[in-house]
N, C-alpha and C. Protein backbone atom coordinates (compact mmCIF):
# COMPACT_ATOMS: atom_id res chain seq x y z
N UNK A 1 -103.34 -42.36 -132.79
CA UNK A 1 -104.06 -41.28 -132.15
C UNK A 1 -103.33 -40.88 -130.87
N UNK A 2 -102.69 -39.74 -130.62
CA UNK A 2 -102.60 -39.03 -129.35
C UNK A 2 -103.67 -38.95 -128.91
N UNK A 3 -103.10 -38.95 -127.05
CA UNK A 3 -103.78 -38.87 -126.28
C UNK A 3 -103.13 -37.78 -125.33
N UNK A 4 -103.65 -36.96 -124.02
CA UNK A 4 -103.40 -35.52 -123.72
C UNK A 4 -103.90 -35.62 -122.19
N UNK A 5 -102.49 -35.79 -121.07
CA UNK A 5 -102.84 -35.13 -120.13
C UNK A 5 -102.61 -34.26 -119.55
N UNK A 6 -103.14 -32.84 -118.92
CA UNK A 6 -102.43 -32.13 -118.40
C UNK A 6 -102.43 -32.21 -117.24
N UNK A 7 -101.75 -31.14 -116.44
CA UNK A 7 -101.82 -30.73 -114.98
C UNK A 7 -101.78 -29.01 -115.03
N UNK A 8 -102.93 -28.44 -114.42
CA UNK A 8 -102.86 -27.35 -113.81
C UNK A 8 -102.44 -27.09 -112.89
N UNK A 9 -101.37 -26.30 -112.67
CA UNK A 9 -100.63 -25.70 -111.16
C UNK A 9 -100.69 -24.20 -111.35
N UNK A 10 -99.86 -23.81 -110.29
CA UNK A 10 -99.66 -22.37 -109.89
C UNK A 10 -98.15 -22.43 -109.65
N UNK A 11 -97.83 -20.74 -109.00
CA UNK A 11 -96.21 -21.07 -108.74
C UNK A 11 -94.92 -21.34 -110.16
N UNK A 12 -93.86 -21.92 -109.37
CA UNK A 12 -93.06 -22.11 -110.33
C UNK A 12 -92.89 -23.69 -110.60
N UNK A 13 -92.09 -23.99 -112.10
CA UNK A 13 -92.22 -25.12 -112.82
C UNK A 13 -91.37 -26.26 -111.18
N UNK A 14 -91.51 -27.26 -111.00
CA UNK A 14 -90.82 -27.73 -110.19
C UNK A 14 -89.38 -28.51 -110.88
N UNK A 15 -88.54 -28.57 -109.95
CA UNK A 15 -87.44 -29.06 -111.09
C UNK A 15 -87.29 -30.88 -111.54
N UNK A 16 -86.75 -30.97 -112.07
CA UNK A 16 -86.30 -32.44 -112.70
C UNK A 16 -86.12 -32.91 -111.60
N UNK A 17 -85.16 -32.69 -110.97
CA UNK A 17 -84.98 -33.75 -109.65
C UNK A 17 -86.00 -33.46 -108.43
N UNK A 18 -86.35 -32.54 -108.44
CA UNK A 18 -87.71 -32.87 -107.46
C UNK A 18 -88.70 -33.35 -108.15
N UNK A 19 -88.96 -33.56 -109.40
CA UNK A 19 -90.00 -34.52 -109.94
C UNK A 19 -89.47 -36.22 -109.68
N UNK A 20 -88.17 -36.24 -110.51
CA UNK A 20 -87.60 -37.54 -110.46
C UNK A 20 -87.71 -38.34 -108.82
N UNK A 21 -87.14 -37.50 -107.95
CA UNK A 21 -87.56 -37.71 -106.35
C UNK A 21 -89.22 -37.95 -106.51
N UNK A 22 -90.29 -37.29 -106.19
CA UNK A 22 -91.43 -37.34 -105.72
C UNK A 22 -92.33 -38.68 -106.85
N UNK A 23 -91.47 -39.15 -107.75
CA UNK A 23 -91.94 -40.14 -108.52
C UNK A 23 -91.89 -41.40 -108.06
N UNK A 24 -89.96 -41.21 -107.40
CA UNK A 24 -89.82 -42.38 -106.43
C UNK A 24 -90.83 -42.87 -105.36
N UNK A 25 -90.94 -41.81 -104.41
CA UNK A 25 -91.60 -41.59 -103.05
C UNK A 25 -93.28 -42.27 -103.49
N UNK A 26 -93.82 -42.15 -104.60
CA UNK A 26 -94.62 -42.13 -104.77
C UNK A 26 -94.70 -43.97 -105.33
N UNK A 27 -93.80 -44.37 -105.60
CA UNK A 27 -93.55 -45.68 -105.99
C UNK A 27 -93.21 -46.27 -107.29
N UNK A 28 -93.26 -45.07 -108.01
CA UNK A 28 -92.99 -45.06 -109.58
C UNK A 28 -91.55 -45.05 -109.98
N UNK A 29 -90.95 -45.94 -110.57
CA UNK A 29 -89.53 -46.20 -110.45
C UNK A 29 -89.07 -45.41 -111.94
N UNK A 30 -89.16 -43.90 -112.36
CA UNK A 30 -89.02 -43.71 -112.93
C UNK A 30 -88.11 -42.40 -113.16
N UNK A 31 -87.42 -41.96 -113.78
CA UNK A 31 -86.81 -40.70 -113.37
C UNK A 31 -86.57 -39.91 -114.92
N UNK A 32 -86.21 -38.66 -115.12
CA UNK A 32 -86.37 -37.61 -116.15
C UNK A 32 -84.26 -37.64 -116.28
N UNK A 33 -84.21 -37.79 -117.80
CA UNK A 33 -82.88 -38.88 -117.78
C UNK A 33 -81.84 -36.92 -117.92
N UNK A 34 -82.26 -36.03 -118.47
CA UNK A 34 -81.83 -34.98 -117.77
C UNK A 34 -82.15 -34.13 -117.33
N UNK A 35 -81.85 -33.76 -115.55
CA UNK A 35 -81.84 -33.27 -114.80
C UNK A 35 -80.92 -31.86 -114.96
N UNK A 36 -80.58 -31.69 -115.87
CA UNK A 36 -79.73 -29.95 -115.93
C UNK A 36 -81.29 -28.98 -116.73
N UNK A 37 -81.67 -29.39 -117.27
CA UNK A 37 -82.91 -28.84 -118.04
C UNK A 37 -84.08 -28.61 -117.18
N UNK A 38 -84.54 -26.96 -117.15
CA UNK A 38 -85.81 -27.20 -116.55
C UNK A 38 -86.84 -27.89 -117.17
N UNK A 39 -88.10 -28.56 -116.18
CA UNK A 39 -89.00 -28.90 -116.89
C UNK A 39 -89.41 -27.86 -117.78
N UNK A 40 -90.03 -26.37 -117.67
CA UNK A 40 -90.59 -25.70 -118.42
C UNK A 40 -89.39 -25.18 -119.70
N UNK A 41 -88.35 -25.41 -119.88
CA UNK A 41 -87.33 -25.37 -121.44
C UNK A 41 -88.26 -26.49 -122.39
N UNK A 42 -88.81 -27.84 -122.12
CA UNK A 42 -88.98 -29.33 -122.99
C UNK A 42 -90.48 -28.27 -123.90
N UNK A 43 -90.17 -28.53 -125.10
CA UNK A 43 -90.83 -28.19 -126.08
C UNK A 43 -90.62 -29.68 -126.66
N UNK A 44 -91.06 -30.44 -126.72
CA UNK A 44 -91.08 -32.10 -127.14
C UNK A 44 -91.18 -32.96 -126.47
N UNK A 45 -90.36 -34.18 -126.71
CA UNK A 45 -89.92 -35.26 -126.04
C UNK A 45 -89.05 -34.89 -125.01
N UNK A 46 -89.27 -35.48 -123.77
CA UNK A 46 -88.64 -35.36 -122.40
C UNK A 46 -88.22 -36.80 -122.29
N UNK A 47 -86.37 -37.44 -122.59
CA UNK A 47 -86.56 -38.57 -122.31
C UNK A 47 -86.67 -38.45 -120.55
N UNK A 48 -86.62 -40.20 -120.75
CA UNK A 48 -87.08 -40.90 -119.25
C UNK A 48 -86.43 -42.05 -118.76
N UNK A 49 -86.22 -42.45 -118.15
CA UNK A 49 -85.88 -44.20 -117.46
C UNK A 49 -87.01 -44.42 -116.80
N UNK A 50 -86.84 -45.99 -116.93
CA UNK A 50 -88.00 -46.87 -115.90
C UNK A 50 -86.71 -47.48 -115.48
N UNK A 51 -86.51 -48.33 -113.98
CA UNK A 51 -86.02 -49.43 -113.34
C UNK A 51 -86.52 -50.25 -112.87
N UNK A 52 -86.71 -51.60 -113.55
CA UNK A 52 -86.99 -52.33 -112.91
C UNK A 52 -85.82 -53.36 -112.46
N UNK A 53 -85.99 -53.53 -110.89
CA UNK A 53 -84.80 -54.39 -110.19
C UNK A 53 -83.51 -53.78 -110.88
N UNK A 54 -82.71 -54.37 -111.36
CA UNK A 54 -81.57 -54.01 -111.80
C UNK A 54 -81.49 -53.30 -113.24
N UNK A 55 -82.55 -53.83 -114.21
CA UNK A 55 -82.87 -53.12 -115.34
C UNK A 55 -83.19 -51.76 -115.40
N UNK A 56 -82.55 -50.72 -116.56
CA UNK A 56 -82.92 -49.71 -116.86
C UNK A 56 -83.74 -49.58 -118.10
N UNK A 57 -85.04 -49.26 -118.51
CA UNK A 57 -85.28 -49.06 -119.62
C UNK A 57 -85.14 -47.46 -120.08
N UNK A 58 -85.10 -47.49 -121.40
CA UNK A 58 -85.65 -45.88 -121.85
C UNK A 58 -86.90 -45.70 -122.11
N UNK A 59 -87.57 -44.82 -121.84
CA UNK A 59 -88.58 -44.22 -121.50
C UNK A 59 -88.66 -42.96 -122.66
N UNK A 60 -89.80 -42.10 -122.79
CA UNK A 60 -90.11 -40.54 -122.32
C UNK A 60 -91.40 -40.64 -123.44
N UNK A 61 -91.96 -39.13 -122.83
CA UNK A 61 -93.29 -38.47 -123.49
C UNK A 61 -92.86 -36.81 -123.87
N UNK A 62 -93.57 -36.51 -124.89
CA UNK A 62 -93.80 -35.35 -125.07
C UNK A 62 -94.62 -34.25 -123.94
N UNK A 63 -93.47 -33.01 -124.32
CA UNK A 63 -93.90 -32.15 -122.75
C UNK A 63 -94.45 -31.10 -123.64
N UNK A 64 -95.08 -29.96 -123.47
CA UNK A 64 -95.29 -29.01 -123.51
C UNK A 64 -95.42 -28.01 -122.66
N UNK A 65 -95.55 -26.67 -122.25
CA UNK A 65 -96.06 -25.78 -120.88
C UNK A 65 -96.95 -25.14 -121.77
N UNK A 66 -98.09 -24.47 -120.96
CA UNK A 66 -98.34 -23.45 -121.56
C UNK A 66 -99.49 -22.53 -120.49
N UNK A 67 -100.58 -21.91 -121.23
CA UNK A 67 -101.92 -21.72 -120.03
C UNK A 67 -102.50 -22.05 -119.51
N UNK A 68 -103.48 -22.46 -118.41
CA UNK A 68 -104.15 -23.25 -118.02
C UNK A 68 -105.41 -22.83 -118.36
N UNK A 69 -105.66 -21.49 -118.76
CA UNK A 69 -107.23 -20.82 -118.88
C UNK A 69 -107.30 -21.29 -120.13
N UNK A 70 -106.66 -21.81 -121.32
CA UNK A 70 -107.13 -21.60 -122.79
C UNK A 70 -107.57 -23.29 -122.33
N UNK A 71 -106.98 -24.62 -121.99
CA UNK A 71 -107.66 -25.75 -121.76
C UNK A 71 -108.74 -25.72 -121.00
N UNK A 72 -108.75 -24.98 -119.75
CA UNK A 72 -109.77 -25.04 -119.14
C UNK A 72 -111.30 -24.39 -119.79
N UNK A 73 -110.98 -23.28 -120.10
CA UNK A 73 -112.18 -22.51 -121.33
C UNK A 73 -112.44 -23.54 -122.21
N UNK A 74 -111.78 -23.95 -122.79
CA UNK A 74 -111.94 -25.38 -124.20
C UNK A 74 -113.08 -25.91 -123.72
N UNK A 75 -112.47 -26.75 -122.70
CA UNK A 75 -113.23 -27.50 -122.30
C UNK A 75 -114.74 -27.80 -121.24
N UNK A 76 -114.40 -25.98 -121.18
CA UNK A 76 -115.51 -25.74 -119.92
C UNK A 76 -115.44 -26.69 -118.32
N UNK A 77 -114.37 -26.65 -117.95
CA UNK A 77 -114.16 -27.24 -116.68
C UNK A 77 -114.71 -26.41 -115.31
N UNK A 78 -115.47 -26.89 -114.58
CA UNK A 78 -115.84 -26.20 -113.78
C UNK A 78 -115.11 -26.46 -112.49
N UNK A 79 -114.56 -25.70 -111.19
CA UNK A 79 -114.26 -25.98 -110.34
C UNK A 79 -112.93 -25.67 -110.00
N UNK A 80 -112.41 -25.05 -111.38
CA UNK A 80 -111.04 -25.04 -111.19
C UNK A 80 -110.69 -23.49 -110.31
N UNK A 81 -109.64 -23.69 -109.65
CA UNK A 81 -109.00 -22.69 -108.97
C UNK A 81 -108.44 -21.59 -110.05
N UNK A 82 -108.91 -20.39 -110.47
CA UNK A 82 -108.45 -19.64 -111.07
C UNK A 82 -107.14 -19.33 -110.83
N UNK A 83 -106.19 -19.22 -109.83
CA UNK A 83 -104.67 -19.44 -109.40
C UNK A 83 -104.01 -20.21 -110.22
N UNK A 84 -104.58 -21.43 -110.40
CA UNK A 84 -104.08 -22.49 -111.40
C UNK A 84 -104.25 -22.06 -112.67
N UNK A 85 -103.13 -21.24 -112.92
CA UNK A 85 -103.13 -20.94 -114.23
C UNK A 85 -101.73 -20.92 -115.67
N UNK A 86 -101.29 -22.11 -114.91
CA UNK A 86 -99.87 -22.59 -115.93
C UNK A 86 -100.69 -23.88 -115.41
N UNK A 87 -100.20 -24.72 -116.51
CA UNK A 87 -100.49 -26.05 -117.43
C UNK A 87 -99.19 -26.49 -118.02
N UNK A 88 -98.97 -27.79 -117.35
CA UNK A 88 -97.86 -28.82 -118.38
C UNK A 88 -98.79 -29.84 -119.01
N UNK A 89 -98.58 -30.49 -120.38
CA UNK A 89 -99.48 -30.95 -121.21
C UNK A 89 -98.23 -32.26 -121.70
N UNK A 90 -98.84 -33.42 -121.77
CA UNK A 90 -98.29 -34.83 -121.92
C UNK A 90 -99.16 -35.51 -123.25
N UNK A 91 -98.42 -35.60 -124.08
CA UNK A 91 -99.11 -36.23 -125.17
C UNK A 91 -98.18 -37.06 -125.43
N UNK A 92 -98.70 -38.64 -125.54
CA UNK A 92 -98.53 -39.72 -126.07
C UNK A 92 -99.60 -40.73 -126.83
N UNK A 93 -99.25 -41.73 -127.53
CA UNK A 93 -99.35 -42.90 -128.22
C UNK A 93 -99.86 -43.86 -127.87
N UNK A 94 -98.83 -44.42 -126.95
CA UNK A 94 -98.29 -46.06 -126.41
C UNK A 94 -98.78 -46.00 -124.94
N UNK A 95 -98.55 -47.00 -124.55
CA UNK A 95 -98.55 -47.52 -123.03
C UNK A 95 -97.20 -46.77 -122.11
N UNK A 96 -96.15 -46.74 -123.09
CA UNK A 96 -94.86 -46.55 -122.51
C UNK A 96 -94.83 -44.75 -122.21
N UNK A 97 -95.35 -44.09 -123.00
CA UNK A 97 -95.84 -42.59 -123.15
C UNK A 97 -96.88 -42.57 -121.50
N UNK A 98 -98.12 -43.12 -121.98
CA UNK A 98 -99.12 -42.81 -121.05
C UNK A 98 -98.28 -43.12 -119.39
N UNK A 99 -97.60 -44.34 -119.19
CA UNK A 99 -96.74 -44.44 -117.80
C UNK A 99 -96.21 -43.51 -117.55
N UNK A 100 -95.00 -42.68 -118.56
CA UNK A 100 -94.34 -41.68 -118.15
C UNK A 100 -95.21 -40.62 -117.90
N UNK A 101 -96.13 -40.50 -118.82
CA UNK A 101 -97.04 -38.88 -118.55
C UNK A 101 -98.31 -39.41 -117.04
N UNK A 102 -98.64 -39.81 -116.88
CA UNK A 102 -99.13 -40.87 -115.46
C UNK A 102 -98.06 -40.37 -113.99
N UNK A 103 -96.80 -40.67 -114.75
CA UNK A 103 -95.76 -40.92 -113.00
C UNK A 103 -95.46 -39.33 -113.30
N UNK A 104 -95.59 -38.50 -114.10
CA UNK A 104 -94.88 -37.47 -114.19
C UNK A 104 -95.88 -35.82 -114.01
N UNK A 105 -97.02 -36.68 -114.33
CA UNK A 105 -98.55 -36.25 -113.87
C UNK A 105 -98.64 -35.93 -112.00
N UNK A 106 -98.31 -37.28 -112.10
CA UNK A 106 -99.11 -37.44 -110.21
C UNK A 106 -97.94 -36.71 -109.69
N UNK A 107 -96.33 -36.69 -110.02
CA UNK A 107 -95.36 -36.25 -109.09
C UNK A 107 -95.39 -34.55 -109.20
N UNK A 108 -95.72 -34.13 -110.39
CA UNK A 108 -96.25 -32.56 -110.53
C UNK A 108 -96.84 -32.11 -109.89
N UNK A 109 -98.24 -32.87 -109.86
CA UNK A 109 -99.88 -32.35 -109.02
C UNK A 109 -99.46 -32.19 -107.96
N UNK A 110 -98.32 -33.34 -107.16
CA UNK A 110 -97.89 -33.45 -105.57
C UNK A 110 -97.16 -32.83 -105.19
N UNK A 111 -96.42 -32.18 -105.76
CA UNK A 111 -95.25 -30.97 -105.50
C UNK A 111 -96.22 -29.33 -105.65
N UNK A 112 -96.89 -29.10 -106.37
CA UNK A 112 -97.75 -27.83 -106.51
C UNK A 112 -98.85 -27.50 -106.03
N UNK A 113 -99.15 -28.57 -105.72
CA UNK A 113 -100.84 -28.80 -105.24
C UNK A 113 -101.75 -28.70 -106.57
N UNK A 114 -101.36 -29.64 -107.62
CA UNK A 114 -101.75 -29.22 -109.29
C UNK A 114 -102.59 -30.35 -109.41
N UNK A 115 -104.16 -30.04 -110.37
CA UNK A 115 -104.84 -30.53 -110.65
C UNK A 115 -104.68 -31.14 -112.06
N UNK A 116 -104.99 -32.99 -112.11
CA UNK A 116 -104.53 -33.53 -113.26
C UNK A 116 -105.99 -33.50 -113.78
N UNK A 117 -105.97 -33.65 -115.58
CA UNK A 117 -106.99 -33.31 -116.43
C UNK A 117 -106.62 -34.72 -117.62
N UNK A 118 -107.59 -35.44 -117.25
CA UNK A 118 -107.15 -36.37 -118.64
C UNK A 118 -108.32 -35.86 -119.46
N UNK A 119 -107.71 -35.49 -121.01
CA UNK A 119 -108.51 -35.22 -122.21
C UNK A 119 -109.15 -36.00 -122.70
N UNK A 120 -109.03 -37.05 -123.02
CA UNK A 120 -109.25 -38.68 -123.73
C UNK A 120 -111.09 -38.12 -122.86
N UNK A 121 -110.64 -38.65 -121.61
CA UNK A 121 -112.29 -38.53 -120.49
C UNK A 121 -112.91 -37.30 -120.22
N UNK A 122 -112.15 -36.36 -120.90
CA UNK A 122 -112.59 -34.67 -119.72
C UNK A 122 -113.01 -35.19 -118.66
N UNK A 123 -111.72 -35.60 -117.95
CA UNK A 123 -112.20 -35.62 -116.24
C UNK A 123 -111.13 -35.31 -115.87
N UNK A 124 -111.01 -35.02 -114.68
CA UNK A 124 -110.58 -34.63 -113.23
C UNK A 124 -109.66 -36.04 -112.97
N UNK A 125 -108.51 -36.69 -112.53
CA UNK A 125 -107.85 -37.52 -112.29
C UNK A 125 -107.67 -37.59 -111.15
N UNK A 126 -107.31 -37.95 -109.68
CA UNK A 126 -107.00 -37.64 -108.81
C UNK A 126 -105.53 -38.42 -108.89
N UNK A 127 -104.67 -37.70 -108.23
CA UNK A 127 -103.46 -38.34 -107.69
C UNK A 127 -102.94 -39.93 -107.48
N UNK A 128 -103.67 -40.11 -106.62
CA UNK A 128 -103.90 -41.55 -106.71
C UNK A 128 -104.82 -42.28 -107.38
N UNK A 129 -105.54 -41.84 -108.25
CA UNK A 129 -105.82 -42.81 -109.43
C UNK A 129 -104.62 -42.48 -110.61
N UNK A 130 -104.28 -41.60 -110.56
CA UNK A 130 -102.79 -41.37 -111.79
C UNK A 130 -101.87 -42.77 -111.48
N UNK A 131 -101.67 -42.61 -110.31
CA UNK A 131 -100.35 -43.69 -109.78
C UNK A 131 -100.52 -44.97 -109.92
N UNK A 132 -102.19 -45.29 -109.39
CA UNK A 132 -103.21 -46.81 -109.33
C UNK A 132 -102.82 -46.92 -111.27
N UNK A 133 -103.14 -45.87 -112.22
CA UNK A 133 -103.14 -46.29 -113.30
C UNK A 133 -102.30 -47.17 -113.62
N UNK A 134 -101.13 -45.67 -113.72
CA UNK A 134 -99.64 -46.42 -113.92
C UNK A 134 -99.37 -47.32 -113.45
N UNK A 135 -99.30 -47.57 -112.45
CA UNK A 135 -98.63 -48.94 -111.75
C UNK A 135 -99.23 -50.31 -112.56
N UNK A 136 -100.67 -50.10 -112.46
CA UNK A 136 -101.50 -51.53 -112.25
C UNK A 136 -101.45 -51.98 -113.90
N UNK A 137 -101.68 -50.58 -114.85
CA UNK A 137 -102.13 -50.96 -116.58
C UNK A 137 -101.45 -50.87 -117.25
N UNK A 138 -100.71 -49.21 -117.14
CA UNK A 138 -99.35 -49.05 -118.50
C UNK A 138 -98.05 -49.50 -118.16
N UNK A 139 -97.89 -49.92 -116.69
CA UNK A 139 -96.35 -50.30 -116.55
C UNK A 139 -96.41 -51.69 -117.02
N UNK A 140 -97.21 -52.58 -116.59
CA UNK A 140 -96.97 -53.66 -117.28
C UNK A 140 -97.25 -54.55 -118.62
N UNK A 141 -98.54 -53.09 -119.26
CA UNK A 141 -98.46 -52.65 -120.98
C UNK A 141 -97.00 -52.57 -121.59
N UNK A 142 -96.46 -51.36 -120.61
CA UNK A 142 -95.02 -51.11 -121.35
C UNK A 142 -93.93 -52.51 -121.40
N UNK A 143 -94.21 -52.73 -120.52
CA UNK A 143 -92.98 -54.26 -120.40
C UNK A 143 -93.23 -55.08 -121.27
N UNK A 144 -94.75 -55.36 -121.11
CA UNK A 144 -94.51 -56.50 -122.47
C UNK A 144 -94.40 -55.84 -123.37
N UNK A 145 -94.08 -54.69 -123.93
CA UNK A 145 -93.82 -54.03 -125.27
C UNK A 145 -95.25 -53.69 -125.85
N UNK A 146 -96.35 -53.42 -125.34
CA UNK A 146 -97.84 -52.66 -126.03
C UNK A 146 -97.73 -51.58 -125.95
């Protein structure tokens, strides 16, 4: 079963390396493995790296872009900033998916001022519960291999 998070922003897509940066900053040791590609080109899989200490793993989740009014209507979300109306959408599987779409979630929202949407809950995510996730459940899901 997929699972689906997005982020509503405004503005323009932010790039690979200012995501890969604001992932760091944020404590997530993870980065978008190419940086010549805008985020908004990934129609699929976006690979990824994790580092831990000296280790590199491979990583990535499926990207999509698209509207923000057709999820938000879906789902009847109330509260949202009508401005916010582009949406990047993260669908994964695994533990190793949900980390990347998690660190790649919170470093989006923080560069745009973009509101995260987990589907699984129809809720509202805040920033720092994206990061608290990742860090504390799927990063060390992903390591042991779940």
């Amino acid at each position: 079963m997929s699972m689906l998070t997005h982020v509503f922003f405004a503005g323009s897509m932010p790039t690979p390396i200012a995501v890969t940066e604001t992932m760091q900053r944020l404590g997530l040791n993870f980065a978008i493995s190419d940086d010549q590609e805008g985020l908004d080109a990934y129609d699929g899989m976006m690979p990824m790296t994790f580092r831990v200490g000296a280790d590199t793993h491979g990583a990535g989740v499926e990207v999509y872009v698209g509207s923000a009014r057709e999820t938000i209507d879906e789902f009847d979300i109330e509260g949202i900033d009508p401005k916010l109306d582009k949406e990047i959408v993260f669908c994964f599987s695994e533990s190793t998916g949900a980390a990347c779409a998690l660190a790649l979630a919170a470093a989006i929202a923080t560069l745009t001022g973009g509101i995260i949407f987990d589907e699984s809950e129809e809720d509202i995510v805040s920033i720092e519960t994206a990061v608290e996730e990742c860090r504390e459940e799927f990063i060390p899901a992903m390591l042991q291999g779940r």
